[in-house]
C-alpha atoms as a PDB file:
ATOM      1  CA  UNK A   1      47.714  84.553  98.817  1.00  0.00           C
ATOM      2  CA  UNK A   2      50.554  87.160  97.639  1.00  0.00           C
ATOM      3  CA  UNK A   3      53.470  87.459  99.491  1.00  0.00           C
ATOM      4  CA  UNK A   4      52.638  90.261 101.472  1.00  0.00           C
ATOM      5  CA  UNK A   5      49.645  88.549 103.061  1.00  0.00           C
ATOM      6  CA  UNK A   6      51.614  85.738 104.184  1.00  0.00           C
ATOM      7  CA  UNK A   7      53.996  87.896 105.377  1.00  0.00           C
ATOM      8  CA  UNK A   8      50.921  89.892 107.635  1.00  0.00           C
ATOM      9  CA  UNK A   9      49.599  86.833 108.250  1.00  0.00           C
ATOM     10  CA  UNK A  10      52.816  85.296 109.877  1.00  0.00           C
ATOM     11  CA  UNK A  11      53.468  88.365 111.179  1.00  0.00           C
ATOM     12  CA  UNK A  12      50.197  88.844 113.047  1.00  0.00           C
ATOM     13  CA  UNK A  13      50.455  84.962 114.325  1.00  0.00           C
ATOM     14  CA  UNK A  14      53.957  85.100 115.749  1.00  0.00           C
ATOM     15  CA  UNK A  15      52.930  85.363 119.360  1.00  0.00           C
ATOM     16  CA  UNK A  16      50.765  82.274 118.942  1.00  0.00           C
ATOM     17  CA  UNK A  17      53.172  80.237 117.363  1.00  0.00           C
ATOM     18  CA  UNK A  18      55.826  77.560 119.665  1.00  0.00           C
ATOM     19  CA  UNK A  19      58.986  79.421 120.317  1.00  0.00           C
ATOM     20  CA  UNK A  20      62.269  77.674 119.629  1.00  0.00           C
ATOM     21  CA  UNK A  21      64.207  76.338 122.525  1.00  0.00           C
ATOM     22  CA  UNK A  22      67.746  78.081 122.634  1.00  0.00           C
ATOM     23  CA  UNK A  23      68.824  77.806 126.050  1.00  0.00           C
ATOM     24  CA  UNK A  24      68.111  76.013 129.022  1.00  0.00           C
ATOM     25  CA  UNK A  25      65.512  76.422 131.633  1.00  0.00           C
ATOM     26  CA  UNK A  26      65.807  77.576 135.332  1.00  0.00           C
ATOM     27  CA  UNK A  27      64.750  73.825 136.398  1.00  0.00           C
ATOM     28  CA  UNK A  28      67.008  72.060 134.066  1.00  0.00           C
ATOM     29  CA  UNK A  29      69.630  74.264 135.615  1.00  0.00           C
ATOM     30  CA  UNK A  30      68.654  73.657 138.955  1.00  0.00           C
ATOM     31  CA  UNK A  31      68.547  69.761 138.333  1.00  0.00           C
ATOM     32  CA  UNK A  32      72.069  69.982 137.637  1.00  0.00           C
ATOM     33  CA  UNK A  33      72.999  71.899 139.824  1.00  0.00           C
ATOM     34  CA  UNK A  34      71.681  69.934 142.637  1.00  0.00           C
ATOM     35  CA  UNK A  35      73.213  66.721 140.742  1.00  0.00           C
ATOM     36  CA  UNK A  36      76.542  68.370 141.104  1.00  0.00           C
ATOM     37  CA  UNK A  37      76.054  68.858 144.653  1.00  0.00           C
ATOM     38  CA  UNK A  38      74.984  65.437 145.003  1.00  0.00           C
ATOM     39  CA  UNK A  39      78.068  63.884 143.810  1.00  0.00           C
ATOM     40  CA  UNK A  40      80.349  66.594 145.969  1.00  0.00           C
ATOM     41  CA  UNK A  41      79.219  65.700 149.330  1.00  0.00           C
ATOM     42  CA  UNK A  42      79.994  61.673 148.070  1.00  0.00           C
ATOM     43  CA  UNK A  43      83.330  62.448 146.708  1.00  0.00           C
ATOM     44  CA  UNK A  44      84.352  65.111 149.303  1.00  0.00           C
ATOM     45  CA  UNK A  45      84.633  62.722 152.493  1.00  0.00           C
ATOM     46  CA  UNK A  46      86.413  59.921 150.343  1.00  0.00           C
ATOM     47  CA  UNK A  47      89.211  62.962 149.447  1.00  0.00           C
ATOM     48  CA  UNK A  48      89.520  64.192 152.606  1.00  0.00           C
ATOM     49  CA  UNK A  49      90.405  60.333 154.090  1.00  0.00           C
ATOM     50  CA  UNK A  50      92.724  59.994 151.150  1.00  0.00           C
ATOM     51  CA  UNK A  51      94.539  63.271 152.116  1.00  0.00           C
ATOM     52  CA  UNK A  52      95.168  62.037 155.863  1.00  0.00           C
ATOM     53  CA  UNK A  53      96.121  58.676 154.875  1.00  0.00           C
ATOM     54  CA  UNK A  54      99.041  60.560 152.616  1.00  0.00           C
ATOM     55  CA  UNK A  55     100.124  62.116 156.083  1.00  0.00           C
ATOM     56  CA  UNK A  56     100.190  59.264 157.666  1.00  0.00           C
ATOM     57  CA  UNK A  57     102.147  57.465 155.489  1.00  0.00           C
ATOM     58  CA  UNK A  58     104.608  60.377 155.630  1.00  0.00           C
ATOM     59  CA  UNK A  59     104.785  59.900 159.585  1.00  0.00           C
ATOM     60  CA  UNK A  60     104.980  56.493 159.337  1.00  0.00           C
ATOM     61  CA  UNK A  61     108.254  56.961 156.993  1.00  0.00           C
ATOM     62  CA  UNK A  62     109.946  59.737 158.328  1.00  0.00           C
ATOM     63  CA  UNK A  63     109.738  57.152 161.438  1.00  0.00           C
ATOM     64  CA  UNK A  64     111.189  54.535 159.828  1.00  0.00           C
ATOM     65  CA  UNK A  65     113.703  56.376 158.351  1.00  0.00           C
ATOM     66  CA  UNK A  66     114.706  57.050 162.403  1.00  0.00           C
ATOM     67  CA  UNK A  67     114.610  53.660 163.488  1.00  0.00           C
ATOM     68  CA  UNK A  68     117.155  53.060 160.599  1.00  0.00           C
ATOM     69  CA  UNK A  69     118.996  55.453 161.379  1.00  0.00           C
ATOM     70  CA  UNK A  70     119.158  54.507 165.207  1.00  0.00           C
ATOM     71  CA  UNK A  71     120.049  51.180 164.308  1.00  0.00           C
ATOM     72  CA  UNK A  72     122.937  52.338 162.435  1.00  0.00           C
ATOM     73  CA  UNK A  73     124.041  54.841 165.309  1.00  0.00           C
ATOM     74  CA  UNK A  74     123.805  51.635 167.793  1.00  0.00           C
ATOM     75  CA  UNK A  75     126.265  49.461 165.331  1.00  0.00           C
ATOM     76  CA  UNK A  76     128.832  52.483 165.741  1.00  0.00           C
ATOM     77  CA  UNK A  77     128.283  53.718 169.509  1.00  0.00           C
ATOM     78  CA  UNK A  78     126.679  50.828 171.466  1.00  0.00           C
ATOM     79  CA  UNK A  79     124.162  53.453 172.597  1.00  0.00           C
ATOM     80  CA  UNK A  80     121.135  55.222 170.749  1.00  0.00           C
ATOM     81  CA  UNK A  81     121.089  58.800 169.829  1.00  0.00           C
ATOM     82  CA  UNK A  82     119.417  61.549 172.014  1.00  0.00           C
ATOM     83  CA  UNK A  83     118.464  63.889 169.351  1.00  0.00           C
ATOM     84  CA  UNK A  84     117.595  63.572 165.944  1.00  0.00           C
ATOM     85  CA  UNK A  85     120.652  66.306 164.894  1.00  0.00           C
ATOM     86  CA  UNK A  86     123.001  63.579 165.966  1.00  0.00           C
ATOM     87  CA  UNK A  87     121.653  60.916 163.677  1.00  0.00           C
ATOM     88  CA  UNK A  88     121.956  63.369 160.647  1.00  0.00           C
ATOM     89  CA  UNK A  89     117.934  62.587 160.212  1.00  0.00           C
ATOM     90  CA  UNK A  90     116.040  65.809 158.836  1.00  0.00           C
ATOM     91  CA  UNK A  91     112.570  65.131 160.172  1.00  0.00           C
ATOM     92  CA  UNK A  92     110.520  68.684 160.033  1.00  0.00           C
ATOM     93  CA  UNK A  93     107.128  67.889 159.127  1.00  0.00           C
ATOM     94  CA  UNK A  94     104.229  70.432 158.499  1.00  0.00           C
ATOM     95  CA  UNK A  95     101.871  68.442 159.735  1.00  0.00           C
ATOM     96  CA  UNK A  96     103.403  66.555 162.322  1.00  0.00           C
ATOM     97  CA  UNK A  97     105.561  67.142 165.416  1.00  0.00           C
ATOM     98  CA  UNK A  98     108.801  64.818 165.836  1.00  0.00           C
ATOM     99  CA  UNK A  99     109.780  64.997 169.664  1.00  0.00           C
ATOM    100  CA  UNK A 100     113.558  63.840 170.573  1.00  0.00           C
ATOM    101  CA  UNK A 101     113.765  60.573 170.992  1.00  0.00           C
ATOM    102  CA  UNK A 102     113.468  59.018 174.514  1.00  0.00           C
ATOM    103  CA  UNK A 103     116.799  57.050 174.986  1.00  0.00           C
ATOM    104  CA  UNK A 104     118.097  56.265 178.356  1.00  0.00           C
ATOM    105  CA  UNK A 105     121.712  55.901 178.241  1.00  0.00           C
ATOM    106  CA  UNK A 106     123.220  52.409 179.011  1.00  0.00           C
ATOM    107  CA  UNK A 107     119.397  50.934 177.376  1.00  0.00           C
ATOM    108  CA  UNK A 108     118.996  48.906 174.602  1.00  0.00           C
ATOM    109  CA  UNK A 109     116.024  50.660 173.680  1.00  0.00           C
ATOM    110  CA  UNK A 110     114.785  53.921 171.941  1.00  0.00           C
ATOM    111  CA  UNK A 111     111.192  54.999 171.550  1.00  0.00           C
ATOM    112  CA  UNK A 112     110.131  58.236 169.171  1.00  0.00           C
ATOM    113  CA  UNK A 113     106.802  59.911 168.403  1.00  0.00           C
ATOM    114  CA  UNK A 114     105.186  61.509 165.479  1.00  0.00           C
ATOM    115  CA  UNK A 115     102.698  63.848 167.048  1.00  0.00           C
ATOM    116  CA  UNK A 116      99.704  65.007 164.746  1.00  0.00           C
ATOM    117  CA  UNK A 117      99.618  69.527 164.468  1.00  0.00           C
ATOM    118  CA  UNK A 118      95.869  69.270 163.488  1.00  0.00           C
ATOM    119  CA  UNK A 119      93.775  67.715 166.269  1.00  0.00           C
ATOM    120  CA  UNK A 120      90.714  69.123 165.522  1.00  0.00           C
ATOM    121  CA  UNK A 121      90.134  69.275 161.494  1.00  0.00           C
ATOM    122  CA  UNK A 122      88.244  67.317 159.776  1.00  0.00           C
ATOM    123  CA  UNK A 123      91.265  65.832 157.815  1.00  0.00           C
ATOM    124  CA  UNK A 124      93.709  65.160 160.856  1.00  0.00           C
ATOM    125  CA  UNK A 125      95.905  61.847 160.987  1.00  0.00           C
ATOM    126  CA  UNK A 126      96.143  59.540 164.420  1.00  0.00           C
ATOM    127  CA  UNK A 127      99.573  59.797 166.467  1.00  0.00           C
ATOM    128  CA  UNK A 128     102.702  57.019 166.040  1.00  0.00           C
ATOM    129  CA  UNK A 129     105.002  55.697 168.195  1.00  0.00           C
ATOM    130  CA  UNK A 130     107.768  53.973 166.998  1.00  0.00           C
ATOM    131  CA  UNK A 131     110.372  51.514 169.145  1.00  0.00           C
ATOM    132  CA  UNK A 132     113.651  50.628 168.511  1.00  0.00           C
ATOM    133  CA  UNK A 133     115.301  47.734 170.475  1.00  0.00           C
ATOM    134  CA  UNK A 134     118.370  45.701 170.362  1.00  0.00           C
ATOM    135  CA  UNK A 135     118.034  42.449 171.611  1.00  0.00           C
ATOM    136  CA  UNK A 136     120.521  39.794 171.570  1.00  0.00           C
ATOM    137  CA  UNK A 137     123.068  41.273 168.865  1.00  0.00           C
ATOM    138  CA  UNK A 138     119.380  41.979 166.837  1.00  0.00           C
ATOM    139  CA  UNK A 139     117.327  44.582 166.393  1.00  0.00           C
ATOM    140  CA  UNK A 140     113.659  44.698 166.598  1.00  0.00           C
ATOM    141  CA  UNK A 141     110.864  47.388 166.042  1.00  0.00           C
ATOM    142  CA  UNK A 142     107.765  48.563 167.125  1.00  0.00           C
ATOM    143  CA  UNK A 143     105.388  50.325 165.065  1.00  0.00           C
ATOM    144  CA  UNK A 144     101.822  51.387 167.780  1.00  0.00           C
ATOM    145  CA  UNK A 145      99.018  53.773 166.181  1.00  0.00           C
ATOM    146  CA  UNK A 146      96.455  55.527 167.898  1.00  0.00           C
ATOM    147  CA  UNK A 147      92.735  54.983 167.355  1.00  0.00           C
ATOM    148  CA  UNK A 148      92.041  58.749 166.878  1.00  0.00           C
ATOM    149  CA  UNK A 149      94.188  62.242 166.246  1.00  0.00           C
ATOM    150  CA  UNK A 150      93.727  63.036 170.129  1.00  0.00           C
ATOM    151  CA  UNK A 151      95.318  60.149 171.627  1.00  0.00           C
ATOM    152  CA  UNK A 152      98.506  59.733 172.301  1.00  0.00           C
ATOM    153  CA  UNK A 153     100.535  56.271 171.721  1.00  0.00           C
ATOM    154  CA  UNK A 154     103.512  54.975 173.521  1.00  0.00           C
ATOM    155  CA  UNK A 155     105.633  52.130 172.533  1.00  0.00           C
ATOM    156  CA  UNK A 156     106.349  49.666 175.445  1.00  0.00           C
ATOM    157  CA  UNK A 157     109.909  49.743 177.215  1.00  0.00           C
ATOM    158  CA  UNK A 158     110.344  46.383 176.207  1.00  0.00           C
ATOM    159  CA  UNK A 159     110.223  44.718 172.863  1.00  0.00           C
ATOM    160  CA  UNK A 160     107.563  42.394 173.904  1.00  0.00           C
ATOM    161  CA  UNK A 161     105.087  44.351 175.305  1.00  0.00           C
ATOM    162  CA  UNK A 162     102.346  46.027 174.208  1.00  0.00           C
ATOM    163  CA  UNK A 163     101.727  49.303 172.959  1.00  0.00           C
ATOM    164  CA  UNK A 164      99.754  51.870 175.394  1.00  0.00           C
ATOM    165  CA  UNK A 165      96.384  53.733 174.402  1.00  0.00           C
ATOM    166  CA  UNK A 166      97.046  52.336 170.537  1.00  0.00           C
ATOM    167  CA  UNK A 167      97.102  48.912 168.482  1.00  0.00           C
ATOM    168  CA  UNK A 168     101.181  47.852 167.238  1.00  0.00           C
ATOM    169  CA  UNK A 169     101.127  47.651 163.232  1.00  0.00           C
ATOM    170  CA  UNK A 170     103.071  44.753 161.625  1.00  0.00           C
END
């Protein structure tokens, strides 16, 4: 057979022949694609959890960081603050709201809130109350949490109670 004929013949079989594989097919794609998807609706709740426990752990220090701070302004005054601009405490949060403190004058008590912005997103952190009290030349604190973003926590006016609509957090 000359060259030319195997050239015609090839030629003239190329439809019969196997083509070569050079790219992928629509259900390979669509495998992975639906393996991708797969492993985004495990990882996504896990994130979001992870993003409101960061929150939280930003309420639950910029409340510290008060109850410090009233401590300190009790040494000096005998009396805890009424705002938060008298105990030099910068507490803006974006996510949560940080009423003035309640402090009755002539108390030995203070109690302040971190209030959650985002009650109804998927993502949204619980409430805090936090409790400052001097008792006996000693200061003690209360930390309470609330079991969901819509309830609201109160520390108790005493530094042995218990906390209302939320569990105290050693």
């Amino acid at each position: 057979m000359t060259r030319l004929q195997r050239s015609i013949s090839q030629w003239m079989l190329w439809p019969l022949r196997q083509p070569t594989k050079q790219g992928f097919t629509l259900i390979e794609l669509m495998l992975a694609v639906i393996i991708m998807g797969v492993l985004a609706a495990i990882a996504l709740p896990t994130l979001v959890r992870q993003v409101g426990k960061a929150r939280e752990a930003e309420a639950k220090n910029a409340l510290s960081a008060v109850g410090f701070a009233q401590q300190g302004y009790f040494f000096e005054y005998r009396q805890f603050a009424p705002t938060y601009s008298v105990l030099g405490v910068d507490i803006n949060g974006k996510y949560f709201d940080f009423p003035d403190p309640e402090s009755i004058p002539n108390t030995y008590r203070t109690k302040s809130q971190a209030l959650t912005k985002e009650t109804n997103s998927l993502g949204s952190s619980r409430n805090y109350a936090y409790g400052t009290y001097c008792v006996s030349n000693s200061y003690r604190v209360i930390l309470c949490q609330s079991p969901d973003n819509l309830t609201i926590t109160q520390v108790p006016d005493d530094s042995m109670g218990d906390c209302t609509n939320g569990v105290k957090l050693d």
